[in-house]
N, C-alpha and C. Protein backbone atom coordinates (compact mmCIF):
# COMPACT_ATOMS: atom_id res chain seq x y z
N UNK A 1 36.98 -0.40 -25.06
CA UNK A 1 38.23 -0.80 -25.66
C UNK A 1 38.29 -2.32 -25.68
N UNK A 2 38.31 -3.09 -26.72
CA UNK A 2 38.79 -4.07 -26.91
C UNK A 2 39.77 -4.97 -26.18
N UNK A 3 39.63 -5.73 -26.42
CA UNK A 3 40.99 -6.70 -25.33
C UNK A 3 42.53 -6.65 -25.94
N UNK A 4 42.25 -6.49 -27.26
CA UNK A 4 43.53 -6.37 -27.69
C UNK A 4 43.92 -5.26 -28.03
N UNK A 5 43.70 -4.14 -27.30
CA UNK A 5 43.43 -2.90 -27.32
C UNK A 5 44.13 -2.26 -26.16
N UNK A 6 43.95 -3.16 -25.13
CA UNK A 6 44.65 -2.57 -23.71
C UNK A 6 46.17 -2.60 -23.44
N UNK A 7 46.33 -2.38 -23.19
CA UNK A 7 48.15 -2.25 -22.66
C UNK A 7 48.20 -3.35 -22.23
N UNK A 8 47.30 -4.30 -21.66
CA UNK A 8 47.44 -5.41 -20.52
C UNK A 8 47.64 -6.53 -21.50
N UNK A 9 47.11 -6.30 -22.78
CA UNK A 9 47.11 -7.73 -23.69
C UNK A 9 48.26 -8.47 -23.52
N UNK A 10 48.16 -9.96 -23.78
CA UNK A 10 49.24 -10.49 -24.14
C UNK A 10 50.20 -10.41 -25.67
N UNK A 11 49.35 -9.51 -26.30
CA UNK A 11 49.87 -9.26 -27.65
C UNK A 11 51.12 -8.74 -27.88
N UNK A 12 51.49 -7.95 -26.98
CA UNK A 12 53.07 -7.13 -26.85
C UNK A 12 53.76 -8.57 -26.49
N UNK A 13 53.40 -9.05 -25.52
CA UNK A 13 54.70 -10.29 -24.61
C UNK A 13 54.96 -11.02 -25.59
N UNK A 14 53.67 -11.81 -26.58
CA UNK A 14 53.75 -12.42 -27.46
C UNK A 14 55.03 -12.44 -28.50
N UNK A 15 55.53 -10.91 -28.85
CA UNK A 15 56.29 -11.56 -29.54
C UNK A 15 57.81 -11.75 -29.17
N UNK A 16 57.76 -11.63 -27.78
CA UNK A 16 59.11 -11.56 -26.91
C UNK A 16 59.14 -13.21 -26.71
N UNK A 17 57.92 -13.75 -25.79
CA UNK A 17 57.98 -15.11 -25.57
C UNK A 17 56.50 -15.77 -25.79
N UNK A 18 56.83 -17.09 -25.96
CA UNK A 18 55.84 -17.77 -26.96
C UNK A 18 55.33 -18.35 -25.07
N UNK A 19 53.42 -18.40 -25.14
CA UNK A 19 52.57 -17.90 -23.99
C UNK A 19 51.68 -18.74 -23.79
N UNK A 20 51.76 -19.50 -23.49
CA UNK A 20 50.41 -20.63 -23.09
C UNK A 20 49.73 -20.66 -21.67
N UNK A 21 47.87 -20.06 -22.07
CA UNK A 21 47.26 -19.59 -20.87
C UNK A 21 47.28 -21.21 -20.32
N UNK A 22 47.22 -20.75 -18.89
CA UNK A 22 47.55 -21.46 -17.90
C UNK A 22 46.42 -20.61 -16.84
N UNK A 23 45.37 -21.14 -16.55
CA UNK A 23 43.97 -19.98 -15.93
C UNK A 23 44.03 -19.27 -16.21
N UNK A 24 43.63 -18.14 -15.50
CA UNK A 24 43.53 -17.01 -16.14
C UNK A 24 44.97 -15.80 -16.63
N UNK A 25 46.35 -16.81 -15.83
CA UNK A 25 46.68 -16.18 -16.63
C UNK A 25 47.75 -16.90 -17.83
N UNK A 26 48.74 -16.46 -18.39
CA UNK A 26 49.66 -16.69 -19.20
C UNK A 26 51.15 -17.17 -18.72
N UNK A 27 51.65 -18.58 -19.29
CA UNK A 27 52.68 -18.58 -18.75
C UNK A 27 53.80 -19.14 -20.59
N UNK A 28 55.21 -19.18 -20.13
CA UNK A 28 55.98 -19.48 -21.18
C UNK A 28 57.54 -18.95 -20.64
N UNK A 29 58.11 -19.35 -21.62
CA UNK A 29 59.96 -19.52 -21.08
C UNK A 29 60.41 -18.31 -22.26
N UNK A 30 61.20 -17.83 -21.74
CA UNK A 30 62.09 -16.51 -22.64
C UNK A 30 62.68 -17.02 -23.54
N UNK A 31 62.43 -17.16 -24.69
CA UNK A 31 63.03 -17.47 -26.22
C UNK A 31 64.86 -17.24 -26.37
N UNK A 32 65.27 -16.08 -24.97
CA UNK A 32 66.64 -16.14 -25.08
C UNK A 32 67.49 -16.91 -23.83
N UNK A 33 66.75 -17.22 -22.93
CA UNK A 33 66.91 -18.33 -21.97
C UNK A 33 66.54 -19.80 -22.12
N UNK A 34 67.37 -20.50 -22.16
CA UNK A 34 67.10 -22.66 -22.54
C UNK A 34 66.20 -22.48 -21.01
N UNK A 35 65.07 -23.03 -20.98
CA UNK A 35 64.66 -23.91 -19.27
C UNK A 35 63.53 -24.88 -19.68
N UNK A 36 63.42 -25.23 -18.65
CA UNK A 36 62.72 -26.66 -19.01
C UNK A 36 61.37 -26.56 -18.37
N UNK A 37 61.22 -25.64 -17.16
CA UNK A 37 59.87 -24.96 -17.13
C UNK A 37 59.59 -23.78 -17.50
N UNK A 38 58.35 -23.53 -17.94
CA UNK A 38 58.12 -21.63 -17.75
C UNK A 38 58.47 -20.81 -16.95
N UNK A 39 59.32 -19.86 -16.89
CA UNK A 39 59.54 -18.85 -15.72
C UNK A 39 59.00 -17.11 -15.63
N UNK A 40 58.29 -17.43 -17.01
CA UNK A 40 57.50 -15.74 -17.56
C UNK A 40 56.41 -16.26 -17.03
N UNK A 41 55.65 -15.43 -16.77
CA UNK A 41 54.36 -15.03 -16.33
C UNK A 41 53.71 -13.85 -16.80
N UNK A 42 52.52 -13.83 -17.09
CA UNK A 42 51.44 -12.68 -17.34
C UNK A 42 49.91 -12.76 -17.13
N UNK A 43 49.83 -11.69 -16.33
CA UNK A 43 48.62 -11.47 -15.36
C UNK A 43 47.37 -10.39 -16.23
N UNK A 44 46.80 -10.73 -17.56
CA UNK A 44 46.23 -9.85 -18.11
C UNK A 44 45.19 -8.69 -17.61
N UNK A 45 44.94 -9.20 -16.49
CA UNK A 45 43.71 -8.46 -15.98
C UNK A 45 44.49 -7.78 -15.26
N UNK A 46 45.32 -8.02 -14.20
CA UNK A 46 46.17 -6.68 -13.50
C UNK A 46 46.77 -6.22 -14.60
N UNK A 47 47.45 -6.93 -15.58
CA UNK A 47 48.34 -6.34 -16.52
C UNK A 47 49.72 -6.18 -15.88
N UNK A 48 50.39 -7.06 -15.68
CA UNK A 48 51.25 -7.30 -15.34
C UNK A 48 51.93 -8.69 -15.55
N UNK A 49 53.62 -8.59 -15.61
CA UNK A 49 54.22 -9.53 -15.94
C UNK A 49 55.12 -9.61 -15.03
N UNK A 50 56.12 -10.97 -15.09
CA UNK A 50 56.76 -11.83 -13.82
C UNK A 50 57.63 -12.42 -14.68
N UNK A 51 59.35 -12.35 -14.38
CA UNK A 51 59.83 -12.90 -15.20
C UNK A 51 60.54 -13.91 -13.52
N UNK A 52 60.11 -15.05 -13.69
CA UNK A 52 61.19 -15.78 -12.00
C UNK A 52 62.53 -15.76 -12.46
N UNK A 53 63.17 -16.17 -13.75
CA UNK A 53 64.36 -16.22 -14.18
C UNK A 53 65.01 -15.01 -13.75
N UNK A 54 64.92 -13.59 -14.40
CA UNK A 54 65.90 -12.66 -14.41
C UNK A 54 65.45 -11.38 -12.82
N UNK A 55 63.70 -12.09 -12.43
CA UNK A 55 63.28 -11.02 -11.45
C UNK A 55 62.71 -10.08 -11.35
N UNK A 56 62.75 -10.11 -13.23
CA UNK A 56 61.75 -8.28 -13.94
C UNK A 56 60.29 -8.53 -13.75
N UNK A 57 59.88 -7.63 -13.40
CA UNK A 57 58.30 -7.49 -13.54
C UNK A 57 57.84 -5.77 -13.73
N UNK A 58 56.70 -6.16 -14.09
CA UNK A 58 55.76 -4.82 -14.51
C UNK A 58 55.21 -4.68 -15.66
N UNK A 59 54.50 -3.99 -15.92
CA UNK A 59 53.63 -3.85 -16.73
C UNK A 59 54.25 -3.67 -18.31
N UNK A 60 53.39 -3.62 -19.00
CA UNK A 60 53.80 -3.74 -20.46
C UNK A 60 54.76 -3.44 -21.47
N UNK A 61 54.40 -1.33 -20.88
CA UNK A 61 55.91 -0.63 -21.13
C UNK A 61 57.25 -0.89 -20.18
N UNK A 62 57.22 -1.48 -19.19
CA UNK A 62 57.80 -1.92 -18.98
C UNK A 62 58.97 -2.80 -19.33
N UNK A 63 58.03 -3.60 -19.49
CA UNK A 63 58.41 -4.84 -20.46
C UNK A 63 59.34 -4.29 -21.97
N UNK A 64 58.46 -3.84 -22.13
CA UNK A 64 59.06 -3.07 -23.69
C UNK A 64 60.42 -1.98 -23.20
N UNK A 65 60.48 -1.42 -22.54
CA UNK A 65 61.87 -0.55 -22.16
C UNK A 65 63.00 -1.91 -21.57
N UNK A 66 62.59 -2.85 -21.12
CA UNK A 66 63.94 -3.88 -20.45
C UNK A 66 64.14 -4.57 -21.81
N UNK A 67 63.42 -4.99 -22.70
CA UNK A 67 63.29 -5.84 -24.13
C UNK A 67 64.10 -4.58 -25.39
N UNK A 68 63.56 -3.38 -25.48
CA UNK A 68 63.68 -2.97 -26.62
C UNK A 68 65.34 -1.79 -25.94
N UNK A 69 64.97 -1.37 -24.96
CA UNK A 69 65.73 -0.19 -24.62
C UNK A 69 65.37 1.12 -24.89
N UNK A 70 64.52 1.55 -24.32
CA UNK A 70 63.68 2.69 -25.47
C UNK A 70 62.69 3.43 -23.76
N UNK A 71 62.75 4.54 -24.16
CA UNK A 71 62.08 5.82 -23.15
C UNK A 71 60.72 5.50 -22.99
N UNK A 72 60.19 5.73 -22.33
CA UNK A 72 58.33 5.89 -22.18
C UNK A 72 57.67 6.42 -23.30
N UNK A 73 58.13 7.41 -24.03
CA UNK A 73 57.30 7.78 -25.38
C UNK A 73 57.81 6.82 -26.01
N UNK A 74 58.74 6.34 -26.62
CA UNK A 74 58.93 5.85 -27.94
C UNK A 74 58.46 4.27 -27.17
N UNK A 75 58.93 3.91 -26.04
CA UNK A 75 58.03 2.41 -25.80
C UNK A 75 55.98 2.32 -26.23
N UNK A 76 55.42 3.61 -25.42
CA UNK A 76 54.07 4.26 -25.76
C UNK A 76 53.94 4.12 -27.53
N UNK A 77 54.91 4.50 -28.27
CA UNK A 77 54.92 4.75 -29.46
C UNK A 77 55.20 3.57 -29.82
N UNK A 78 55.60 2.81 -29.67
CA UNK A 78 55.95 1.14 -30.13
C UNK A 78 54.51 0.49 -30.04
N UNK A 79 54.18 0.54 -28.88
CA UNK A 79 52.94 -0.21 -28.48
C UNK A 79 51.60 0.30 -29.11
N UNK A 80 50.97 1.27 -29.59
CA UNK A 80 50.64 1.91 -30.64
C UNK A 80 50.93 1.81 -31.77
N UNK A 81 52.04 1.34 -32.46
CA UNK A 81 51.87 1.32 -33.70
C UNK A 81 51.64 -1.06 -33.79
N UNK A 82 52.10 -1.71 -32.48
CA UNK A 82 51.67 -2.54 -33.10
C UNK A 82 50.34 -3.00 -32.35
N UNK A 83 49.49 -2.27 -31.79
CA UNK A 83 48.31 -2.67 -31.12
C UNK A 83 47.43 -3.00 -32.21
N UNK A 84 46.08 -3.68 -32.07
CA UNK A 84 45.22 -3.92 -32.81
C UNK A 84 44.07 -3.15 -33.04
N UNK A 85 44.74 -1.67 -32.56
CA UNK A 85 43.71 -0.84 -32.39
C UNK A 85 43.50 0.35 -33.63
N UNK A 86 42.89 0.40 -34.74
CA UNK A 86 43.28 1.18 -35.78
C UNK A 86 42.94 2.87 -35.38
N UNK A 87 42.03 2.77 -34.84
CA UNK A 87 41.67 4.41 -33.86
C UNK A 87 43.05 4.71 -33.15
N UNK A 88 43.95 3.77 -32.39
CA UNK A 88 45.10 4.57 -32.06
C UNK A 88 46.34 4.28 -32.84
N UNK A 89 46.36 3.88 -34.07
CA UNK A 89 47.54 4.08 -34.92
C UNK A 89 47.51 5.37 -35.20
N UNK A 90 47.98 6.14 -34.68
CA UNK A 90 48.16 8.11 -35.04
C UNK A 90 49.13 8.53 -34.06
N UNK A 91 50.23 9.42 -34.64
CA UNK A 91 50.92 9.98 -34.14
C UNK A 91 50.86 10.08 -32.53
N UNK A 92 51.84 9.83 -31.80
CA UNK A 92 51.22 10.24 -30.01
C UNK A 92 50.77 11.86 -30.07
N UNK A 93 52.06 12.94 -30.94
CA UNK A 93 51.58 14.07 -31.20
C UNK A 93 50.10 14.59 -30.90
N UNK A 94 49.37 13.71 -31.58
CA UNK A 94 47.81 13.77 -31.47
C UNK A 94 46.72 13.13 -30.74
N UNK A 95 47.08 12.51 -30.55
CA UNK A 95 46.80 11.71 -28.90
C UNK A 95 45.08 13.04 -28.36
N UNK A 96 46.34 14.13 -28.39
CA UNK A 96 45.15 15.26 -27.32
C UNK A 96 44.63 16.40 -28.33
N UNK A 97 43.85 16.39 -28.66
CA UNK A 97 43.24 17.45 -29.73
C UNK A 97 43.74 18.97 -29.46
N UNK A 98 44.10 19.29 -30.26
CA UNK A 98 45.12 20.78 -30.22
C UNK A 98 43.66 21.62 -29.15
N UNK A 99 42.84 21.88 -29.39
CA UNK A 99 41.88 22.94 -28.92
C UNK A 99 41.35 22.44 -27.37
N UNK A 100 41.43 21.12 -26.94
CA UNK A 100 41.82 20.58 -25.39
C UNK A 100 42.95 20.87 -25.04
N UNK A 101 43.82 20.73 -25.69
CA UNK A 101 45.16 21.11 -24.87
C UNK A 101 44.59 22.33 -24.47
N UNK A 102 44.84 23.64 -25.58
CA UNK A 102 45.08 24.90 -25.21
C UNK A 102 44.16 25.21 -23.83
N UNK A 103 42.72 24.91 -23.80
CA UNK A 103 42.04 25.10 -22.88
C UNK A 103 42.37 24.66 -21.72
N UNK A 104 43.15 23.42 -21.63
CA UNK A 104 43.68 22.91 -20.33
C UNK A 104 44.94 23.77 -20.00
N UNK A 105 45.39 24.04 -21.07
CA UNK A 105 46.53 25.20 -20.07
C UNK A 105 46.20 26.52 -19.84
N UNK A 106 45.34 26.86 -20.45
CA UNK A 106 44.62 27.73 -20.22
C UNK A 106 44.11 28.05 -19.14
N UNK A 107 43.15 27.05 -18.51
CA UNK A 107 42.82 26.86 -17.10
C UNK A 107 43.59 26.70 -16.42
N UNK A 108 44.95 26.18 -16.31
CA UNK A 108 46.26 25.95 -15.48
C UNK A 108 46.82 27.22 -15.10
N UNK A 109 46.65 28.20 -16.40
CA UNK A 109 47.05 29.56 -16.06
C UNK A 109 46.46 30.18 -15.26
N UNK A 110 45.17 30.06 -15.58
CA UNK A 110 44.32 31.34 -15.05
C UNK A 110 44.72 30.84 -13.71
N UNK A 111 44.45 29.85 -12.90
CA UNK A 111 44.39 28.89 -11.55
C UNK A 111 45.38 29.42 -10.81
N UNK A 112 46.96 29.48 -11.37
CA UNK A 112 47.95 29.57 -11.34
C UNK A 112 48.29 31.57 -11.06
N UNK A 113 47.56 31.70 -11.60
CA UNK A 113 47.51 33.38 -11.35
C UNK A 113 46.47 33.78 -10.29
N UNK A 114 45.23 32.80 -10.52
CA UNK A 114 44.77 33.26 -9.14
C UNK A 114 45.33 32.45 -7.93
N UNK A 115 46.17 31.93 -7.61
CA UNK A 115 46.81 31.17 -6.49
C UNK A 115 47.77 32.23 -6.19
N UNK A 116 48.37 32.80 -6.69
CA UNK A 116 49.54 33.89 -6.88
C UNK A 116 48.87 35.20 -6.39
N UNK A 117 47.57 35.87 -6.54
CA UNK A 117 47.14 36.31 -6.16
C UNK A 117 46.83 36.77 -4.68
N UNK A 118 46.62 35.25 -4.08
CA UNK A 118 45.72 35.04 -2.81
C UNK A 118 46.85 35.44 -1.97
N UNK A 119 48.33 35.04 -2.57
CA UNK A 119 49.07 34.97 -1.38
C UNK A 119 49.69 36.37 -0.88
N UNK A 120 49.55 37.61 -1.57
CA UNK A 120 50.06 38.77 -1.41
C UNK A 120 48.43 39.88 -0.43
N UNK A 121 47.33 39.07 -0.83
CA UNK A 121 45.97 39.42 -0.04
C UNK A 121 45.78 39.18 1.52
N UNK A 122 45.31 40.28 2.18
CA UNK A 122 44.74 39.74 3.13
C UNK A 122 44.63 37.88 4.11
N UNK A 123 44.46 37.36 3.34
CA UNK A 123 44.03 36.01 3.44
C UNK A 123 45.31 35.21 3.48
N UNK A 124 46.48 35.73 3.02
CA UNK A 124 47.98 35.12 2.63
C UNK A 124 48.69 35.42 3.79
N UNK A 125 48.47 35.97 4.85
CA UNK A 125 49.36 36.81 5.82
C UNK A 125 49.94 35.49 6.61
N UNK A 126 49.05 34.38 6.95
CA UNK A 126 49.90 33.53 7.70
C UNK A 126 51.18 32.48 6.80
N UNK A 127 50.64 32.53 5.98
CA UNK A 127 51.53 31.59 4.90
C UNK A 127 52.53 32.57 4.55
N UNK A 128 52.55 34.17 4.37
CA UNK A 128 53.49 35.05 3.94
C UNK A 128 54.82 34.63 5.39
N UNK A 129 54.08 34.58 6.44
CA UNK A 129 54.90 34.69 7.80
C UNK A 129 55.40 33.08 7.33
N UNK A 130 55.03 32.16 7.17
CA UNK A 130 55.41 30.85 7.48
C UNK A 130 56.43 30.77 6.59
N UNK A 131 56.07 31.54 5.05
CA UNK A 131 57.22 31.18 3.83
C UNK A 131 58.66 32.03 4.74
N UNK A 132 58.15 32.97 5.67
CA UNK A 132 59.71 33.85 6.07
C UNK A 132 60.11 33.02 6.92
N UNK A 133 59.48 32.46 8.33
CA UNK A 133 59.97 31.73 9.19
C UNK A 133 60.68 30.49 8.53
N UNK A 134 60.75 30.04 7.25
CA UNK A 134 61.38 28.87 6.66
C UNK A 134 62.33 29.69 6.08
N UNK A 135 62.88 30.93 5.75
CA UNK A 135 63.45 31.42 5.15
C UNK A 135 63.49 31.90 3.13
N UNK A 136 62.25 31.71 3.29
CA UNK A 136 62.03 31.59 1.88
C UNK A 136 61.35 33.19 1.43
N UNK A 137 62.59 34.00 0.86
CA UNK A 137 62.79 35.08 0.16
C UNK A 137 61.12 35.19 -0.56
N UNK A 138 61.26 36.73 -0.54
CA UNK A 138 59.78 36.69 -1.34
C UNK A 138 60.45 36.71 -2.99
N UNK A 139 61.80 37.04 -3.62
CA UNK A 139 62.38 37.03 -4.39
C UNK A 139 61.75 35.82 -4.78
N UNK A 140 62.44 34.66 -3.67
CA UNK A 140 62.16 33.07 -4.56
C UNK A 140 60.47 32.66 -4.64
N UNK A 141 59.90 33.61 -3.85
CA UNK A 141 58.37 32.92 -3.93
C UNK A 141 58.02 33.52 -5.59
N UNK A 142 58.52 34.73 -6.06
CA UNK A 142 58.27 34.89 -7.35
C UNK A 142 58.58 34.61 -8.51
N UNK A 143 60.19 33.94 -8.11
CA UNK A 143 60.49 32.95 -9.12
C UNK A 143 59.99 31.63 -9.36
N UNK A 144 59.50 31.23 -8.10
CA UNK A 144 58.81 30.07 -8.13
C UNK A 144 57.38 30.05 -8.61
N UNK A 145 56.81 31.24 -8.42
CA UNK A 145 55.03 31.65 -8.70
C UNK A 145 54.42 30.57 -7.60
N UNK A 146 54.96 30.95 -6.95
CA UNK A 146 54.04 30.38 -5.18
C UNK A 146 53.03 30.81 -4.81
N UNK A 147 51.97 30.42 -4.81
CA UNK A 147 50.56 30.76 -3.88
C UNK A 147 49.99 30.25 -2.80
N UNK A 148 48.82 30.53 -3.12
CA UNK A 148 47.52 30.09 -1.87
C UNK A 148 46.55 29.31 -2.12
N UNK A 149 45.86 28.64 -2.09
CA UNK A 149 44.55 28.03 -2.60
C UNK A 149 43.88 28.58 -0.92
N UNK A 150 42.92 28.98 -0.97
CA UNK A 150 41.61 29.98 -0.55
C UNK A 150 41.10 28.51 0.70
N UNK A 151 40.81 28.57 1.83
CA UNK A 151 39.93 27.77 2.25
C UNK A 151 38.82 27.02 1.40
N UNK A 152 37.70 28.13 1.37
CA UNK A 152 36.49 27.58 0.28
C UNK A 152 36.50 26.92 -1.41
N UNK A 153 35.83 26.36 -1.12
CA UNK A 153 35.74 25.44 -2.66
C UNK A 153 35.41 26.39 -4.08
N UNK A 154 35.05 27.46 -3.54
CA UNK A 154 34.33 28.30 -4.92
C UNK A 154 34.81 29.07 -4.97
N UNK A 155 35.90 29.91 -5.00
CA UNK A 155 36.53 31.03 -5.83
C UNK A 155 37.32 30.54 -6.93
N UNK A 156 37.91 30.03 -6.63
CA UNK A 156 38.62 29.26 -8.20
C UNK A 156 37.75 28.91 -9.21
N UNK A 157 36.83 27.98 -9.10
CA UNK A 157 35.77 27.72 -9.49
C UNK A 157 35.25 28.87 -10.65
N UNK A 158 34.55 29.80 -9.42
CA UNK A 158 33.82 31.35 -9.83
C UNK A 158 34.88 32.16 -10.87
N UNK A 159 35.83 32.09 -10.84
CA UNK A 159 37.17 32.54 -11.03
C UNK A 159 37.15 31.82 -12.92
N UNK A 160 37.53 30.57 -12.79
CA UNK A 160 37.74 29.88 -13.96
C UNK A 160 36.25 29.71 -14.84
N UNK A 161 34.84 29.93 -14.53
CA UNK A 161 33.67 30.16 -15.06
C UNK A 161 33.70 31.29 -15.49
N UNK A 162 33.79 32.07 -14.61
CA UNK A 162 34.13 33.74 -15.31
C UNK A 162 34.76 33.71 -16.69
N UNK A 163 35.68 33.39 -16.79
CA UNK A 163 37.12 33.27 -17.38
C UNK A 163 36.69 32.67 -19.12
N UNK A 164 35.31 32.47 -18.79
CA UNK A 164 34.58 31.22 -20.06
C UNK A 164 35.03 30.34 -20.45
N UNK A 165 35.53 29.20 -19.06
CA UNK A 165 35.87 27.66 -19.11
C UNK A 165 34.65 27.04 -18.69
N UNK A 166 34.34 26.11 -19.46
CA UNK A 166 32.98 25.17 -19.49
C UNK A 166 33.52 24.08 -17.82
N UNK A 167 32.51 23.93 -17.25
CA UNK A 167 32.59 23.17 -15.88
C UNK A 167 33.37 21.13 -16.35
N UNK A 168 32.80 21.07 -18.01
CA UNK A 168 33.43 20.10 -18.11
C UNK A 168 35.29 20.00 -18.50
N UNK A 169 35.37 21.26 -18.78
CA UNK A 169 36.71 21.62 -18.93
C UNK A 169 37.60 21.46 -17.53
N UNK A 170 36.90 21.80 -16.65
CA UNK A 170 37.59 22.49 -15.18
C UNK A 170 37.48 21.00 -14.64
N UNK A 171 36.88 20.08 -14.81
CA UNK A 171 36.82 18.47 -14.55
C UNK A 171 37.94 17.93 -15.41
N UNK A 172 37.88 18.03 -16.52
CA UNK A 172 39.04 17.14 -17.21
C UNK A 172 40.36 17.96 -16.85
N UNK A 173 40.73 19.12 -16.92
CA UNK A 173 41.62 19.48 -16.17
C UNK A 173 41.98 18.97 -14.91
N UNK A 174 41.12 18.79 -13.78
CA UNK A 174 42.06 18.19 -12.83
C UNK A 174 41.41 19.45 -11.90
N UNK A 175 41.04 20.42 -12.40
CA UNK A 175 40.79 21.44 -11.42
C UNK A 175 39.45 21.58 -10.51
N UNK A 176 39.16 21.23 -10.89
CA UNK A 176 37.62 20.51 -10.22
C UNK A 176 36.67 19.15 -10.11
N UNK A 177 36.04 19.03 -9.38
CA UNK A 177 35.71 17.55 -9.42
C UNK A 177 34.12 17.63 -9.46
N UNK A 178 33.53 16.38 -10.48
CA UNK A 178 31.86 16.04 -10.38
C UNK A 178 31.17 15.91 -8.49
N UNK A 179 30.48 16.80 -8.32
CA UNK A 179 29.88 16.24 -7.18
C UNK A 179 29.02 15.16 -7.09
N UNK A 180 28.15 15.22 -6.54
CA UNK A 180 27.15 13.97 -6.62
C UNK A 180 25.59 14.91 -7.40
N UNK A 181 25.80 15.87 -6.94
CA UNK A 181 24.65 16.96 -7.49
C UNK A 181 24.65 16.95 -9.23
N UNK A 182 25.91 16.58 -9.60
CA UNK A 182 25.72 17.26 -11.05
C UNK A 182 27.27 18.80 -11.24
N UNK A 183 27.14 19.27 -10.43
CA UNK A 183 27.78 20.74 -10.38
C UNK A 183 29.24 20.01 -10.09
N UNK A 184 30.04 20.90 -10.91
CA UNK A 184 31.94 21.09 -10.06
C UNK A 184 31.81 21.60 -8.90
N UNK A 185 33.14 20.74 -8.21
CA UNK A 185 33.45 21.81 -7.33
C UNK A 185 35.18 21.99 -7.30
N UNK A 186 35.59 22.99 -6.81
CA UNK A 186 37.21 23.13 -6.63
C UNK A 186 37.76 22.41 -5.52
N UNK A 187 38.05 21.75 -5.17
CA UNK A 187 38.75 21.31 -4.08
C UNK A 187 40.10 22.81 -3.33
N UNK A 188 40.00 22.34 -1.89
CA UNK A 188 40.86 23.79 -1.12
C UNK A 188 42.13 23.51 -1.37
N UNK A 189 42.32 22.20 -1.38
CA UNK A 189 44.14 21.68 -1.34
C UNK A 189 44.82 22.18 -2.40
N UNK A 190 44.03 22.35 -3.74
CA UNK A 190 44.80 22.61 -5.42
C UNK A 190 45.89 23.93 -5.05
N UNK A 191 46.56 24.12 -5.43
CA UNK A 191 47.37 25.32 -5.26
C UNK A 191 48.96 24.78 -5.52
């Protein structure tokens, strides 16, 4: 990605306040504040900004929600349509390719049903006792779809391969992680 490509650019601040690098990073005075020194700041490489005048800081969208007034998508959506990036001028809509999504929830499901599973098995009996000793209805464990994640790293795993999710799927999901071998594995904590 390009430099003027990143969220971190000075290209967004730019047209809020006029920016003269000062090392590595950027400094300049707020176009709606008179001062006689700079009191903005911008840190491109953390990507972050410093206003000393009003006290605001943070990052880009940031910046753009205290400046424009506007939510995380439509700030996301601002910054996208004026980036210098012509690959991401496109709808956020599309951002995630319809046939990744589905597969990622897909895998969320299946995961999600086998976690739900574990906890009514054999293997669930101490967590069944712990959800009662807290008082927690098996009513609400089913409204909630409460489970187990398994000690071992590989039933979920075995589980979501079965299922004909590709190992790079079960990585970009979140549901498994690259080892050092090459192979996924599930982590015990997911649940």
């Amino acid at each position: 990605m390009t430099s003027a490509c990143r969220p971190t650019s000075c290209r967004s601040f730019r047209r809020y306040v006029t920016l003269k690098q000062a090392g590595t990073r950027y400094k300049g005075s707020a176009r709606s504040i008179p001062e006689k020194t700079p009191s903005f700041s911008v840190d491109p490489d953390r990507g972050f900004f410093y206003c000393f005048g009003c006290r605001a800081g943070g990052d880009v969208f940031k910046f753009l929600e205290l400046h424009e007034k506007m939510g995380f998508r439509m700030r996301f959506a601002c910054w996208l349509r004026s980036s210098a990036c012509p690959s991401l001028r496109r709808p956020t809509a599309r951002l995630v390719d319809a046939t990744l999504r589905e597969g990622l929830l897909k895998a969320h499901e299946i995961a999600a049903g086998f976690f739900r599973e574990q906890l009514p098995g054999a293997t669930g009996a101490r967590a069944r006792r712990y959800l009662a000793e807290r008082g927690i209805a098996p009513e609400t464990v089913d409204q909630l779809g409460l489970g187990l994640a398994p000690a071992g790293p590989t039933a979920l795993r075995k589980r979501l391969l079965d299922a004909g999710l590709t190992e790079s799927l079960l990585i970009q999901s979140g549901l498994a992680l690259r080892r050092e071998n090459g192979r996924s594995s599930t982590g015990s904590a997911i649940g």
